[in-house]
Protein backbone atom coordinates (compact mmCIF):
# COMPACT_ATOMS: atom_id res chain seq x y z
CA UNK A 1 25.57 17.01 -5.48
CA UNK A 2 23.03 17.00 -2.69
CA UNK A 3 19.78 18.01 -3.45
CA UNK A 4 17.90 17.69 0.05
CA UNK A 5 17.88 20.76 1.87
CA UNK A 6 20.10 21.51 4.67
CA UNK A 7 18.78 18.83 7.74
CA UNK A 8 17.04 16.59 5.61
CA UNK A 9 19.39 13.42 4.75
CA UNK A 10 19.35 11.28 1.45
CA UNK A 11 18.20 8.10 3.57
CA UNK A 12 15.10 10.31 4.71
CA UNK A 13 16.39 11.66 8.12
CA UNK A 14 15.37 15.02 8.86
CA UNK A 15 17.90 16.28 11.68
CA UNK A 16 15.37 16.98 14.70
CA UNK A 17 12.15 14.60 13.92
CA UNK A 18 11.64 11.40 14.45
CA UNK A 19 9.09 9.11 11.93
CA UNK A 20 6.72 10.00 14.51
CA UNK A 21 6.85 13.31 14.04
CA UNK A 22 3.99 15.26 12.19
CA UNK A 23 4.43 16.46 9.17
CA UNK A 24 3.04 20.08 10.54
CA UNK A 25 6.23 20.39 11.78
CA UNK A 26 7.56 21.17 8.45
CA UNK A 27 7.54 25.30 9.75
CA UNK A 28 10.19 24.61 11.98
CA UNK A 29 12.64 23.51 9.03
CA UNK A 30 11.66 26.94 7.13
CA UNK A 31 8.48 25.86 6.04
CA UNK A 32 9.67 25.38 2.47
CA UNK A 33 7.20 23.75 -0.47
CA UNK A 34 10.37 21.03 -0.38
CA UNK A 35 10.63 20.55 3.18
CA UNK A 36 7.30 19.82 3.71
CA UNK A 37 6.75 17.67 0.83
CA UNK A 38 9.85 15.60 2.13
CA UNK A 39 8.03 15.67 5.54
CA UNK A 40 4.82 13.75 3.83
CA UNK A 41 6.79 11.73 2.26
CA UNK A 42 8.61 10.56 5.57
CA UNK A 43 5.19 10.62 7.47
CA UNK A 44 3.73 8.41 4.53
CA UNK A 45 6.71 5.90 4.82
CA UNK A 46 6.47 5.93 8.76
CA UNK A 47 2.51 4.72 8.53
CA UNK A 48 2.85 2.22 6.52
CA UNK A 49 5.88 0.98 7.34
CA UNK A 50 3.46 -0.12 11.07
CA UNK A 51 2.06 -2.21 8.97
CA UNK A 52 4.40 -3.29 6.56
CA UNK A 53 6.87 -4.47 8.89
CA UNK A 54 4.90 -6.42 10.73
CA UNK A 55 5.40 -9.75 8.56
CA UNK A 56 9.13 -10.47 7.44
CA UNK A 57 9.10 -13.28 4.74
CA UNK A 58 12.26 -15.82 4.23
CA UNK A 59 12.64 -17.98 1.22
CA UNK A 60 16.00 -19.73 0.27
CA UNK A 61 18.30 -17.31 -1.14
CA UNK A 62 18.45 -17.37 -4.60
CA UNK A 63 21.26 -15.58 -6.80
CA UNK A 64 20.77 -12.16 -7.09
CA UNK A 65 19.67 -11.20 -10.68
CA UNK A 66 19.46 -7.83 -12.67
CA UNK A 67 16.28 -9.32 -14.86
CA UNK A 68 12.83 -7.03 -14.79
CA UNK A 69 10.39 -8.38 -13.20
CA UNK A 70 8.41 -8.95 -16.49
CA UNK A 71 11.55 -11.06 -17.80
CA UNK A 72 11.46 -13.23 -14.47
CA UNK A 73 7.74 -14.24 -14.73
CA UNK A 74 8.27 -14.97 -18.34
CA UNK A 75 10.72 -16.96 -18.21
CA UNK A 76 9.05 -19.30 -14.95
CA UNK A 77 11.06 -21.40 -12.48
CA UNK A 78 12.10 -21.58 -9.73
CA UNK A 79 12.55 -17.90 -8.30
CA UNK A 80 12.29 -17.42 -4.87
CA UNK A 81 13.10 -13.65 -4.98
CA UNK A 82 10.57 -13.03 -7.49
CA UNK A 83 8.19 -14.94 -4.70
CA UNK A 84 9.12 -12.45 -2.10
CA UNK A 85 8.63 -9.39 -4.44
CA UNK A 86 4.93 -10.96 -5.30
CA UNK A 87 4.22 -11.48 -1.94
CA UNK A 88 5.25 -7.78 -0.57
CA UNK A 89 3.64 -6.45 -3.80
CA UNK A 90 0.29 -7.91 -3.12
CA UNK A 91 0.85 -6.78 0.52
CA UNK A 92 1.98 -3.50 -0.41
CA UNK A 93 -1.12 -3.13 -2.41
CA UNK A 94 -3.28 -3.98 0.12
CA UNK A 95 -1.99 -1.70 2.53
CA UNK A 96 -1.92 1.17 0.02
CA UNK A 97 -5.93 0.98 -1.12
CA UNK A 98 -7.77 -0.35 1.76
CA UNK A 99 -7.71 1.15 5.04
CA UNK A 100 -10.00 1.80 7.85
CA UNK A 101 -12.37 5.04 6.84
CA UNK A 102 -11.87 4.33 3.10
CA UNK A 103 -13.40 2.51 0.43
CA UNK A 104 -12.59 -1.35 0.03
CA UNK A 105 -9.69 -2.42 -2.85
CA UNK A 106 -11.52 -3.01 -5.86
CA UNK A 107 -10.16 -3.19 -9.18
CA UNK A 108 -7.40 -0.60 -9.67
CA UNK A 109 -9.96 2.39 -8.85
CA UNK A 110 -7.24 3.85 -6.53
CA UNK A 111 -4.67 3.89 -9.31
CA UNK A 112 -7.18 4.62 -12.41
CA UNK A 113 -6.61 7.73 -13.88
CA UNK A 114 -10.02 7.61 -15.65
CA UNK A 115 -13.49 9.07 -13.93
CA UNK A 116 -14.99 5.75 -15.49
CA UNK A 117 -12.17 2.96 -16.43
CA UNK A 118 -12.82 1.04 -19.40
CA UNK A 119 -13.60 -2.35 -17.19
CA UNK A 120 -15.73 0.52 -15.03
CA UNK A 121 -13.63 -0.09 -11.60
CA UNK A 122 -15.95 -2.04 -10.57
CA UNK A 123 -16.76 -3.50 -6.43
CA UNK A 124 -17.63 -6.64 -7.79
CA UNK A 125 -18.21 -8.99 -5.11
CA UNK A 126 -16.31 -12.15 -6.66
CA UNK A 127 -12.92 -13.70 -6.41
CA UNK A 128 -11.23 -10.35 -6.92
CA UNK A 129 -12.35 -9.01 -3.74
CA UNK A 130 -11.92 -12.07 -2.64
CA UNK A 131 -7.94 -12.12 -3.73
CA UNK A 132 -7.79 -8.65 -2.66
CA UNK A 133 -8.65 -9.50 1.19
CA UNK A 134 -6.61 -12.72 1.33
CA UNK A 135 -3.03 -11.16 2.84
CA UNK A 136 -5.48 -9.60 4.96
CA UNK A 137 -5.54 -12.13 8.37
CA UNK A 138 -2.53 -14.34 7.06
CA UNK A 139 0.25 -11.39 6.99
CA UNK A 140 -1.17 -9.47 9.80
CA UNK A 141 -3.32 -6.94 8.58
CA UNK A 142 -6.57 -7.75 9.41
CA UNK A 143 -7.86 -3.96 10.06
CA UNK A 144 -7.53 -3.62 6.63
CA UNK A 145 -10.58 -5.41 6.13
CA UNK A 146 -12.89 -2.81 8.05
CA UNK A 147 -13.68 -1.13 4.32
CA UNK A 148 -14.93 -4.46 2.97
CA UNK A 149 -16.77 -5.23 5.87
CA UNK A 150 -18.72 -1.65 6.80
CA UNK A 151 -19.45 -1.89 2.49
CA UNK A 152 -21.27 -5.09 2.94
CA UNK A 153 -22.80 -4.19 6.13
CA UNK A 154 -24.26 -1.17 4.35
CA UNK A 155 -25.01 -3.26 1.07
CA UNK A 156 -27.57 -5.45 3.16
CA UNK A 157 -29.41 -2.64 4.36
CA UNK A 158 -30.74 -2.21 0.64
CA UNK A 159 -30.01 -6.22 -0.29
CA UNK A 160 -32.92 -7.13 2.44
CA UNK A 161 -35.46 -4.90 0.32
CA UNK A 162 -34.94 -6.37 -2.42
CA UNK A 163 -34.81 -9.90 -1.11
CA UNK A 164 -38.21 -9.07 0.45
């Protein structure tokens, strides 16, 4: 049974638009609450598929296994799928919480469905911004450090007070 509406393909096609295409356009299909929620979704893939597609990573094929992810780590060896998933994860990731006009990645705040997390969600200023930021220049995304970067330019303002 198909379940998109009429125009609007399984793969994510909507007859008439193109990725491009903004999502305001959702009117034109009928202006439907599932319509335009399929056109966000297609707008959302679009955006950051600029940036996800701009590094392609081949390993060695290994077989191809029906293990969770959990199981592979677990279990250790050599896995050069699960070192493409962990590489597009942490990519993925990046993409997803720290873009130009935002706040920097920090640790899970995005995600957290707390107003104060338990390990408070902290910007701590340490090796997990520092792992955060490192697919940044290497896999071609280095305008998503802008966040970090206006953060600690606006962190100095009040760090040279106190340091005086």
């Amino acid at each position: 049974m198909d379940q998109f509406p009429e125009g609007v393909g399984q793969g994510g096609f909507v007859a008439g638009l193109t990725d491009n295409d903004d999502i305001d356009a959702a009117p034109a299909l009928g202006g439907g609450g599932h319509e335009r929620l399929h056109l966000r979704v297609v707008a959302h893939v679009a955006d950051h598929r600029t940036l996800f597609d701009r590094v392609a990573l081949e390993l060695p094929a290994g077989p191809i296994e029906e293990v969770s992810t959990d199981r592979r780590i677990a279990r250790g060896g050599a896995d050069p799928g699960l070192v493409e998933l962990l590489f597009q994860y942490g990519r993925y990731l990046l993409i997803a919480s720290s873009r130009p006009g935002t706040q920097p990645a920090n640790l899970q705040g995005v995600w957290n469905e707390d107003v104060r997390a338990p390990w408070s969600a902290n910007y701590t200023i340490n090796i997990n911004t520092q792992m955060n930021y490192w697919p940044a220049e290497t896999t071609a995304l280095p305008e998503l450090h802008e966040p970090l970067i206006t953060m600690v330019e606006q962190l100095s303002v009040n760090g040279t007070k106190t340091a005086c």
